[in-house]
Protein backbone atom coordinates (compact mmCIF):
# COMPACT_ATOMS: atom_id res chain seq x y z
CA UNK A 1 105.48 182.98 27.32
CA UNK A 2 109.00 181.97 25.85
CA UNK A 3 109.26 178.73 24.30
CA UNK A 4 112.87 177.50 23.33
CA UNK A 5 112.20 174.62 20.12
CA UNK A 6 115.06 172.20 20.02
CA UNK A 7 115.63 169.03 17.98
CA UNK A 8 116.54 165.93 20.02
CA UNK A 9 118.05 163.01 18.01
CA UNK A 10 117.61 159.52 19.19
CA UNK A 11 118.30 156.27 17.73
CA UNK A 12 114.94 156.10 15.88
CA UNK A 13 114.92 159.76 14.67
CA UNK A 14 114.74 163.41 15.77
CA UNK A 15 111.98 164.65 18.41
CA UNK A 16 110.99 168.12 18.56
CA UNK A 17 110.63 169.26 22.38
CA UNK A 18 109.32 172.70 23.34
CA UNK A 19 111.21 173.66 26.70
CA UNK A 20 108.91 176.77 28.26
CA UNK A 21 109.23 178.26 31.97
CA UNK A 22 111.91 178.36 34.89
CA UNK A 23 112.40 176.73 37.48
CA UNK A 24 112.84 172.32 37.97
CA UNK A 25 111.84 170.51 34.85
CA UNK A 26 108.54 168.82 34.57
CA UNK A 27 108.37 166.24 31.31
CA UNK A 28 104.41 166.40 29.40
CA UNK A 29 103.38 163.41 28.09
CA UNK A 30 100.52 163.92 24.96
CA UNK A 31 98.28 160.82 24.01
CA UNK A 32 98.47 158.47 21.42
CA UNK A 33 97.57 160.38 18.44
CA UNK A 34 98.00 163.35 19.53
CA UNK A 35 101.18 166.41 20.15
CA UNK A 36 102.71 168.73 22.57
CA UNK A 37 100.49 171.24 21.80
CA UNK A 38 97.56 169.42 24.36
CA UNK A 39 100.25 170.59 27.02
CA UNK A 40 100.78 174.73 26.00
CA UNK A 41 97.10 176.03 27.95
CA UNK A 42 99.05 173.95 30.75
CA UNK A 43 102.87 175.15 30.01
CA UNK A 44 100.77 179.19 29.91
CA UNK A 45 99.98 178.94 33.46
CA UNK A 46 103.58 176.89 35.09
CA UNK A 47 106.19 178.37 33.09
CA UNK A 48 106.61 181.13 36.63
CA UNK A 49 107.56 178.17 38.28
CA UNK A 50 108.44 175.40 36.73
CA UNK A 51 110.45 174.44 33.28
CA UNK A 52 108.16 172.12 31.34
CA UNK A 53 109.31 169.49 28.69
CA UNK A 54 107.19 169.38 25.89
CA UNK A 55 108.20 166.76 23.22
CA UNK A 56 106.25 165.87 19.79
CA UNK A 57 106.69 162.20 20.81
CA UNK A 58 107.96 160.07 17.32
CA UNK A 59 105.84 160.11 14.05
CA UNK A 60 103.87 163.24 15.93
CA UNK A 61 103.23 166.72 15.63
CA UNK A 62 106.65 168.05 14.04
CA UNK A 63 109.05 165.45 15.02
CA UNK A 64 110.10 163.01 12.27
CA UNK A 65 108.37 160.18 11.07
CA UNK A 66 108.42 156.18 10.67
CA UNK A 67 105.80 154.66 9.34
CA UNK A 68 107.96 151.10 9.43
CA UNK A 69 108.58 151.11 13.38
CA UNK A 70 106.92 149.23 16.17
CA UNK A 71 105.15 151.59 18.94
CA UNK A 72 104.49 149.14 21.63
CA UNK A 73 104.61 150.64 25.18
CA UNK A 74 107.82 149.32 25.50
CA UNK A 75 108.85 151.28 22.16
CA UNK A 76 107.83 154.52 23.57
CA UNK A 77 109.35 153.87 26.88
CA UNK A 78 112.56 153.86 25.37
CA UNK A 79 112.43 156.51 23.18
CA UNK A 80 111.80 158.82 25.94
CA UNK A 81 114.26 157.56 27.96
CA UNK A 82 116.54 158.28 25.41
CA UNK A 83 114.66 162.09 24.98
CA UNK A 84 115.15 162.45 28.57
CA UNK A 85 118.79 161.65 29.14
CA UNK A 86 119.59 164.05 25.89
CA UNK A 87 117.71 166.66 28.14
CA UNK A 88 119.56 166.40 31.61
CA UNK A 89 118.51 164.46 34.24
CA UNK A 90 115.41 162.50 34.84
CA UNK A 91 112.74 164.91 35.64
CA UNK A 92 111.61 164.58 39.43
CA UNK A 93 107.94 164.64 38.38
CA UNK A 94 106.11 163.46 34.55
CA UNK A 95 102.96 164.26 33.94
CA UNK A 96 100.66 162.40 30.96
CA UNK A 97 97.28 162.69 29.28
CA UNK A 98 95.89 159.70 27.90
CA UNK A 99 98.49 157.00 26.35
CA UNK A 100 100.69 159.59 27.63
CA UNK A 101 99.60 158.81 31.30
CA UNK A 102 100.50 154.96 30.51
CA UNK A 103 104.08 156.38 29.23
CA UNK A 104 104.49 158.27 32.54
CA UNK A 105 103.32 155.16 34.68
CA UNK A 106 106.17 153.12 32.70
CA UNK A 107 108.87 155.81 33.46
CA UNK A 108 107.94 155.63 36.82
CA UNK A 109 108.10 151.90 37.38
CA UNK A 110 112.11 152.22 35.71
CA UNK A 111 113.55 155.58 37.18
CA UNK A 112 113.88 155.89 40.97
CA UNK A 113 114.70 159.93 40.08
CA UNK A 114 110.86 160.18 39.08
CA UNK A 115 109.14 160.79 42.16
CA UNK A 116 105.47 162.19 41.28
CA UNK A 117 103.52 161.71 38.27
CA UNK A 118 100.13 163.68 37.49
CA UNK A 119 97.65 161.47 35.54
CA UNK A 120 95.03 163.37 33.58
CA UNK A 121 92.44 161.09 31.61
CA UNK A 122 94.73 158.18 31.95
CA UNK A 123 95.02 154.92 29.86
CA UNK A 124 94.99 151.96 32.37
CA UNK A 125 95.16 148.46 32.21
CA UNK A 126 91.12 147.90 31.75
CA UNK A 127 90.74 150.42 28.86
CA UNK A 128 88.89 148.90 26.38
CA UNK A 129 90.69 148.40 22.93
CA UNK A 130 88.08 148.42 19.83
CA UNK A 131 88.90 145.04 18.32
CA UNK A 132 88.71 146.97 14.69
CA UNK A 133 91.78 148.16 15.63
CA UNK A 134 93.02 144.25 14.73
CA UNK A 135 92.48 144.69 11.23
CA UNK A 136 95.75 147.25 11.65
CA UNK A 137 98.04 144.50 12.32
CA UNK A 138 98.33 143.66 8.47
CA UNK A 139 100.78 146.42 6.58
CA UNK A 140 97.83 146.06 3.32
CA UNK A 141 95.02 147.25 5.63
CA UNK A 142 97.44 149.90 7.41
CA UNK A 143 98.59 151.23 3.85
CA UNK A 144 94.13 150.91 2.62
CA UNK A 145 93.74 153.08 6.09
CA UNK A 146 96.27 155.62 5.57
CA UNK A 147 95.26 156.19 2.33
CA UNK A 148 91.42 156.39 3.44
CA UNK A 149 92.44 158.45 6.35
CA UNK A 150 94.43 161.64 4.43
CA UNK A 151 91.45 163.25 2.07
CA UNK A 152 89.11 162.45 5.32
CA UNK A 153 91.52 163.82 7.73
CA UNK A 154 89.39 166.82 8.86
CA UNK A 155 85.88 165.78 9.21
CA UNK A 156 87.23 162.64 11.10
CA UNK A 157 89.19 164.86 13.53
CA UNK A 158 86.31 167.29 13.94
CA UNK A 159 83.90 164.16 14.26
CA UNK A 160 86.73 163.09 16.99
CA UNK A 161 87.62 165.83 19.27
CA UNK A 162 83.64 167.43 18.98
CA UNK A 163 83.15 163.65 21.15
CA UNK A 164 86.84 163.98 23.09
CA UNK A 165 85.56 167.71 24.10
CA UNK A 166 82.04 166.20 25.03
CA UNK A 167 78.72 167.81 25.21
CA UNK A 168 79.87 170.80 27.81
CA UNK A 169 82.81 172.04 25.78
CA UNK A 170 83.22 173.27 21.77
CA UNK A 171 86.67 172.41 20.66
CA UNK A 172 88.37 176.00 20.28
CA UNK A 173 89.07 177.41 16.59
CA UNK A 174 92.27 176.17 14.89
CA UNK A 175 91.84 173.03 16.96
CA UNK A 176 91.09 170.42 14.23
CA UNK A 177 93.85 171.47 11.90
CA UNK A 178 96.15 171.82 14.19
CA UNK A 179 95.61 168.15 15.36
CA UNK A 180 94.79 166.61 11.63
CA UNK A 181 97.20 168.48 9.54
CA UNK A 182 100.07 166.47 10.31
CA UNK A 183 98.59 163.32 8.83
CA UNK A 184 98.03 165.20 5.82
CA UNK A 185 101.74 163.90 4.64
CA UNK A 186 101.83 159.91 3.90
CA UNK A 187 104.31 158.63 6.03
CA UNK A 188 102.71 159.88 8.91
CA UNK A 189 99.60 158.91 8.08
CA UNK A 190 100.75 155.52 7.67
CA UNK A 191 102.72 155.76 11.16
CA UNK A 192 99.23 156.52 12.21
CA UNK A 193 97.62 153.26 11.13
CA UNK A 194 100.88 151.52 12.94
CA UNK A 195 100.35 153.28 16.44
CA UNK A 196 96.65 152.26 16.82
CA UNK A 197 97.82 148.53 15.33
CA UNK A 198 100.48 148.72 18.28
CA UNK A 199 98.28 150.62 21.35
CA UNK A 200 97.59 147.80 23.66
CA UNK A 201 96.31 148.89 26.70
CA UNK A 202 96.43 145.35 28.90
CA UNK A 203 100.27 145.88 28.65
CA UNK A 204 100.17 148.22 31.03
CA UNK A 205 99.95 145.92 33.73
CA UNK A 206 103.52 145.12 33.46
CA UNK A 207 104.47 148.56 33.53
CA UNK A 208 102.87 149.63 36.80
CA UNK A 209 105.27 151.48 39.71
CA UNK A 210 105.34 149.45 42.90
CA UNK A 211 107.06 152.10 44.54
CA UNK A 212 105.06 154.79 46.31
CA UNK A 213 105.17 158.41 44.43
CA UNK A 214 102.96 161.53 44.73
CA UNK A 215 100.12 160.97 42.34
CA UNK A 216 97.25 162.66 41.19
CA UNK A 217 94.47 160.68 38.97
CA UNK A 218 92.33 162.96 36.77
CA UNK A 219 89.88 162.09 34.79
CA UNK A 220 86.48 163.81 33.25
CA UNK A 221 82.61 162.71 34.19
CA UNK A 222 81.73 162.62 30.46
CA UNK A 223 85.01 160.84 29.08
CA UNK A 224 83.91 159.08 25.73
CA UNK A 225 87.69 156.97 26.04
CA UNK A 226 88.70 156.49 29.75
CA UNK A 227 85.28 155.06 31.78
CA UNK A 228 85.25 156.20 35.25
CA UNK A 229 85.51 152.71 36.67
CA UNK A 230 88.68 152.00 34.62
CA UNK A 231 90.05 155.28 36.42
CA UNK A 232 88.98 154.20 39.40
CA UNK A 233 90.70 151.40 39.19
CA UNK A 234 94.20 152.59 38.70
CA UNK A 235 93.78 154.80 41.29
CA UNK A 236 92.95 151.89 43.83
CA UNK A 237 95.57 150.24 42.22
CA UNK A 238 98.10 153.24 43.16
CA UNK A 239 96.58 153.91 46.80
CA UNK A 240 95.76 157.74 45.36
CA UNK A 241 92.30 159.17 45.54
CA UNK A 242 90.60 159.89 42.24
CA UNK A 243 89.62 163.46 41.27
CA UNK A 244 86.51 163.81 38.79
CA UNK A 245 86.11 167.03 36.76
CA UNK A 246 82.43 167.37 36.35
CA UNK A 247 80.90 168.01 32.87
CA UNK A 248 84.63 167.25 31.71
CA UNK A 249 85.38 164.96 28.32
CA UNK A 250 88.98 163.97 27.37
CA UNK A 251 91.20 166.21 26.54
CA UNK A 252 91.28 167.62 30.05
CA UNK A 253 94.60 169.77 29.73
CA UNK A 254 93.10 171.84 26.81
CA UNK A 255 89.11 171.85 28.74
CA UNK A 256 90.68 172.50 32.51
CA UNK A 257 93.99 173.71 32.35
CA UNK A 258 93.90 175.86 35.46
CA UNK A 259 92.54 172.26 37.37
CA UNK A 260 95.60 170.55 35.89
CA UNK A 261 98.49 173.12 36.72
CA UNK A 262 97.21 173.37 40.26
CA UNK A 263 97.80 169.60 40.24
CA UNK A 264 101.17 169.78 38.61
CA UNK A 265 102.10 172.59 41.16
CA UNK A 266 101.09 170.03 44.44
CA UNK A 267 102.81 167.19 43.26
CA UNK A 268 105.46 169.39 42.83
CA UNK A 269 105.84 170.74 46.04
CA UNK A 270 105.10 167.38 47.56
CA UNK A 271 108.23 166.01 45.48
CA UNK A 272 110.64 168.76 46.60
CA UNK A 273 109.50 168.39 50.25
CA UNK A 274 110.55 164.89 50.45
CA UNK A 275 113.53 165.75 49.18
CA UNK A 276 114.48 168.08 51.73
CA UNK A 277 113.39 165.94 54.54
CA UNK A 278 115.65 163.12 53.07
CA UNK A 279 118.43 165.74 53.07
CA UNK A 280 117.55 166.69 56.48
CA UNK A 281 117.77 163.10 57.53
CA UNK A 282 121.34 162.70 56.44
């Protein structure tokens, strides 16, 4: 698999994207905490057909950090706006995992160009936000959490992904450093502390398309984060039927990849059949 690494600067800093495969682009959202490399098992199986965007989003994985920003939905919104225009045009079809699936939603609502979206473990609306997370909003408790957070870094990421993966699934070797070792520098362990004091989840209901797209809503039977009513939800919400990966936890692109590329594929070929009916139509 060839992966191209390229350095986007936007206004807030520089995002590293991994562009892999041929063929129309297809942008990969990651969750809140986490990088592109949720997205490679994915990018492994698509890259025959389809060119897939891969970004670190800001203060994650290997793009640069800012500990001092805000990281409301809004915030990310933009920023990826701004990574996509940098890129070409507005991919026909974004696909997210987690905060990444809220992200997508947003895009959605805001670019007429994005015509299918793939949800996989999705964020909605009724997620639950652990009201310890309030104690983030003050920059002494962020800095006292940061600085709790680095030596701790690996037994809390093992601790977190052994309950993302669930009881079915053992999080594959190299897993927990590759996700923790990041954080191990300050400033983005302190950008850390600021993206779970700014993850709001209600906000999403502003953010919502009211459009109709080609959408798939994935989610796993044993998810610790996103409760199978919540996903139900959205996907009443969206008119889209809701697909439920049995014995599956969180991180669904890393547990079910092959599920989630044949899902990327058919909303893919559902997006580029519209558009040749609308060109036949003209």
């Amino acid at each position: 698999m060839n992966v191209e690494q390229r350095e986007i600067d936007i206004a807030d800093g520089r995002i590293r994207v991994r562009i892999v495969g041929r063929g129309a682009p297809v942008l990969c959202l990651h969750g809140l905490s986490a990088h592109g490399r949720t997205w490679l098992p994915v990018a492994r199986l698509l890259a025959h057909r389809q060119t897939l965007w891969v970004p670190d989003l800001l203060s994650r994985g290997r793009s640069s950090s800012h500990a001092d920003l805000s990281y409301t939905l809004e915030d990310e919104l933009r920023r990826v706006y701004e990574l996509m225009s940098a890129l070409g045009d507005p991919p026909p079809v974004v696909v997210g995992h987690s905060h990444g699936a809220a992200i997508a939603l947003g895009l959605a609502r805001r670019e007429p160009r994005i015509r299918g979206l793939v949800l996989c473990s999705p964020v909605t609306p009724w997620t639950r936000r652990p009201r310890t997370l309030d104690l983030l909003r003050s920059g002494l408790m962020r800095r006292i959490g940061a600085g709790m957070f680095r030596p701790l870094r690996r037994p809390l990421a093992r601790l977190i992904l052994a309950r993302a993966f669930g009881p079915a699934t053992r999080a594959p070797a190299g897993t927990v450093d590759a996700y923790c070792e990041p954080y191990a520098e300050p400033e983005r362990a302190r950008a850390l502390m600021r993206l779970l004091a700014d993850w709001q989840p209600a906000e999403l209901e502003h953010f919502l398309p009211e459009r109709p797209l080609a959408v798939r809503v994935i989610v796993g039977e044993l998810d610790p984060r996103i409760k199978l009513g919540a996903a139900q939800a959205l996907a009443e919400r969206l008119g889209v039927p809701l697909t439920v990966i049995r014995d599956g936890g969180h991180v669904l692109p890393e547990q079910v990849p092959d599920v989630i590329a044949r899902a990327i594929a058919a909303v893919c070929e559902a997006t580029e059949s519209k558009t040749e009916k609308r060109g036949e139509n003209r």
